[in-house]
Protein backbone atom coordinates (compact mmCIF):
# COMPACT_ATOMS: atom_id res chain seq x y z
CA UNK A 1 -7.85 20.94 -3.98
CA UNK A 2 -6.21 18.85 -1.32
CA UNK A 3 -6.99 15.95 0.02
CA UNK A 4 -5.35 12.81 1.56
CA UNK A 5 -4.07 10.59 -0.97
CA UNK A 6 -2.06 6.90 -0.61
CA UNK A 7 0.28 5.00 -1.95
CA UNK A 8 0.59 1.10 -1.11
CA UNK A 9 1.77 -2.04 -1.17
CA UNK A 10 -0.33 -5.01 -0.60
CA UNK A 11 1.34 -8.54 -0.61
CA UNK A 12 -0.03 -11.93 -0.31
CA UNK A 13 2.03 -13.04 2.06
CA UNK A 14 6.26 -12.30 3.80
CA UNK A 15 7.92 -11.92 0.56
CA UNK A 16 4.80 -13.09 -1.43
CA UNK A 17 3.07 -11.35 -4.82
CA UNK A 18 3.30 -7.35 -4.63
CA UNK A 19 0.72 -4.95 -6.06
CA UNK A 20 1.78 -1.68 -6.02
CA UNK A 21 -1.95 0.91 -5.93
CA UNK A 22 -3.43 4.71 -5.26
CA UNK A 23 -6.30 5.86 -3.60
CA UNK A 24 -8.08 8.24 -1.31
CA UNK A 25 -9.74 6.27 1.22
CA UNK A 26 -7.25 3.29 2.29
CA UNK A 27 -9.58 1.78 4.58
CA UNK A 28 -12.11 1.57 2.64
CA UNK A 29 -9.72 0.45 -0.82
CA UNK A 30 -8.01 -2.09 1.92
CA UNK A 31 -11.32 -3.57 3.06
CA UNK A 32 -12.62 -4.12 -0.96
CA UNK A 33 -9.32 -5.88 -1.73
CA UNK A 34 -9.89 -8.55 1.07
CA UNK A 35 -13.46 -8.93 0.42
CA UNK A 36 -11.91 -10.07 -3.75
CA UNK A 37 -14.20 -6.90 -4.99
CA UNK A 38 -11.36 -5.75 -7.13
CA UNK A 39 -11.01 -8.36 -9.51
CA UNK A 40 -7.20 -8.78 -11.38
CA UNK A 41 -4.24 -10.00 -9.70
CA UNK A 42 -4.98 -9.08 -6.43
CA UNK A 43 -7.83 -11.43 -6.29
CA UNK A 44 -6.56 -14.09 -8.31
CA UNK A 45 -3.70 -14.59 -6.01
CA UNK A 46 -4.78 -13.41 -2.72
CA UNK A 47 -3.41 -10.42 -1.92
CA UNK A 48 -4.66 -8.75 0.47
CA UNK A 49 -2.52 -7.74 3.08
CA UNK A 50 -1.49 -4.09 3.55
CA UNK A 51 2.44 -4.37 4.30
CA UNK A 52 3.22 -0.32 3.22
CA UNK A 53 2.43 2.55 2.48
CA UNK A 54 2.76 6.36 2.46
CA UNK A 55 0.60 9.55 2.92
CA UNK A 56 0.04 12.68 0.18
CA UNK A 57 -1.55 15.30 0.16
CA UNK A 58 -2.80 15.69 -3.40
CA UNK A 59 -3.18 13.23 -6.15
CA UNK A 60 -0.19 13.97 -8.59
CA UNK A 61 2.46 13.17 -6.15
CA UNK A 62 0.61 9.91 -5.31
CA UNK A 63 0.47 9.33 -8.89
CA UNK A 64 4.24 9.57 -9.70
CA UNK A 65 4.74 7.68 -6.15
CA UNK A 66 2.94 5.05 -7.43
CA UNK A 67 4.49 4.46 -10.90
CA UNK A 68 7.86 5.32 -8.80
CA UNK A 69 7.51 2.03 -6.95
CA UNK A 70 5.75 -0.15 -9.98
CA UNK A 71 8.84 0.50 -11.70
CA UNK A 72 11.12 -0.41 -9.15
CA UNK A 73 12.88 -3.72 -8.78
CA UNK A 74 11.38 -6.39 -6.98
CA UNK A 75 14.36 -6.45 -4.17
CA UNK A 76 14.11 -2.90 -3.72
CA UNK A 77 10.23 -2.74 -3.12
CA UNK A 78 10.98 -5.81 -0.37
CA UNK A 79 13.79 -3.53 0.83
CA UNK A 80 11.30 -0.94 1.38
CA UNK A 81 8.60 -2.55 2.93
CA UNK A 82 11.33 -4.21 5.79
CA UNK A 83 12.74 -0.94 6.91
CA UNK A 84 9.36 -0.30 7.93
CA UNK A 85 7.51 -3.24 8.75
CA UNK A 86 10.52 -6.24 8.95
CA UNK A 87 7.97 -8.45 10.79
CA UNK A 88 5.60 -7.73 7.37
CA UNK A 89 2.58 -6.80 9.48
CA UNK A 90 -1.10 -6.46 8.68
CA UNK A 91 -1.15 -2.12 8.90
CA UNK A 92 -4.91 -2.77 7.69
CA UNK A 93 -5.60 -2.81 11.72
CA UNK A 94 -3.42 0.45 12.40
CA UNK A 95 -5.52 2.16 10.28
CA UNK A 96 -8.37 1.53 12.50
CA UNK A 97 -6.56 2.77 15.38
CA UNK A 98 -4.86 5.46 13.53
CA UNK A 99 -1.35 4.60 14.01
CA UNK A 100 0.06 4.61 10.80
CA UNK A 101 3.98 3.09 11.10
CA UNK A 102 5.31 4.19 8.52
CA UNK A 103 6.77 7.47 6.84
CA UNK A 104 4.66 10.34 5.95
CA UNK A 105 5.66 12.14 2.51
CA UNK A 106 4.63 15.32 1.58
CA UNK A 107 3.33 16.47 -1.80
């Protein structure tokens, strides 16, 4: 079955704590972050804002995206998110508008 799947980054701040995460309805996952409703590190130290992330669609090649990323070094992942979003941008409020800026991958 496909569906739209996500991978994403969520930081506390430019250069701030990283939590790498998966899910199916980004808006929705976003929004429960910043409201502290997922309790663990992203609560404990703030981080809520969505600085990346990238488009699948199915599950398994979110998945691997995912651990892909978790796994990678911490200058890498900030290397990442600044190709795309060097100003380190809210993209919570492009979602609304549905302008995602950053790359689409396919699965």
């Amino acid at each position: 079955m496909n569906t739209t799947h996500y991978t994403y980054i969520l930081a506390s701040k430019r250069r701030g704590a990283l939590f790498v995460g998966t899910t199916q309805d980004l808006g929705d996952c976003v929004q429960e972050h910043k409201a502290n409703l997922v309790k663990g590190i992203t609560s404990l130290y703030a981080i809520h804002l969505l600085v990346y992330y990238e488009v699948f669609r199915a599950a398994g090649p979110a998945l691997l995206r995912q651990t892909e990323l978790r796994r990678l070094h911490r200058r890498l992942k900030l290397h990442l998110i600044e190709q795309l979003n060097p100003d380190w941008h809210d993209l919570y409020d492009h979602l609304a508008h549905k302008t995602p800026i950053t790359r689409q991958a396919s699965g």
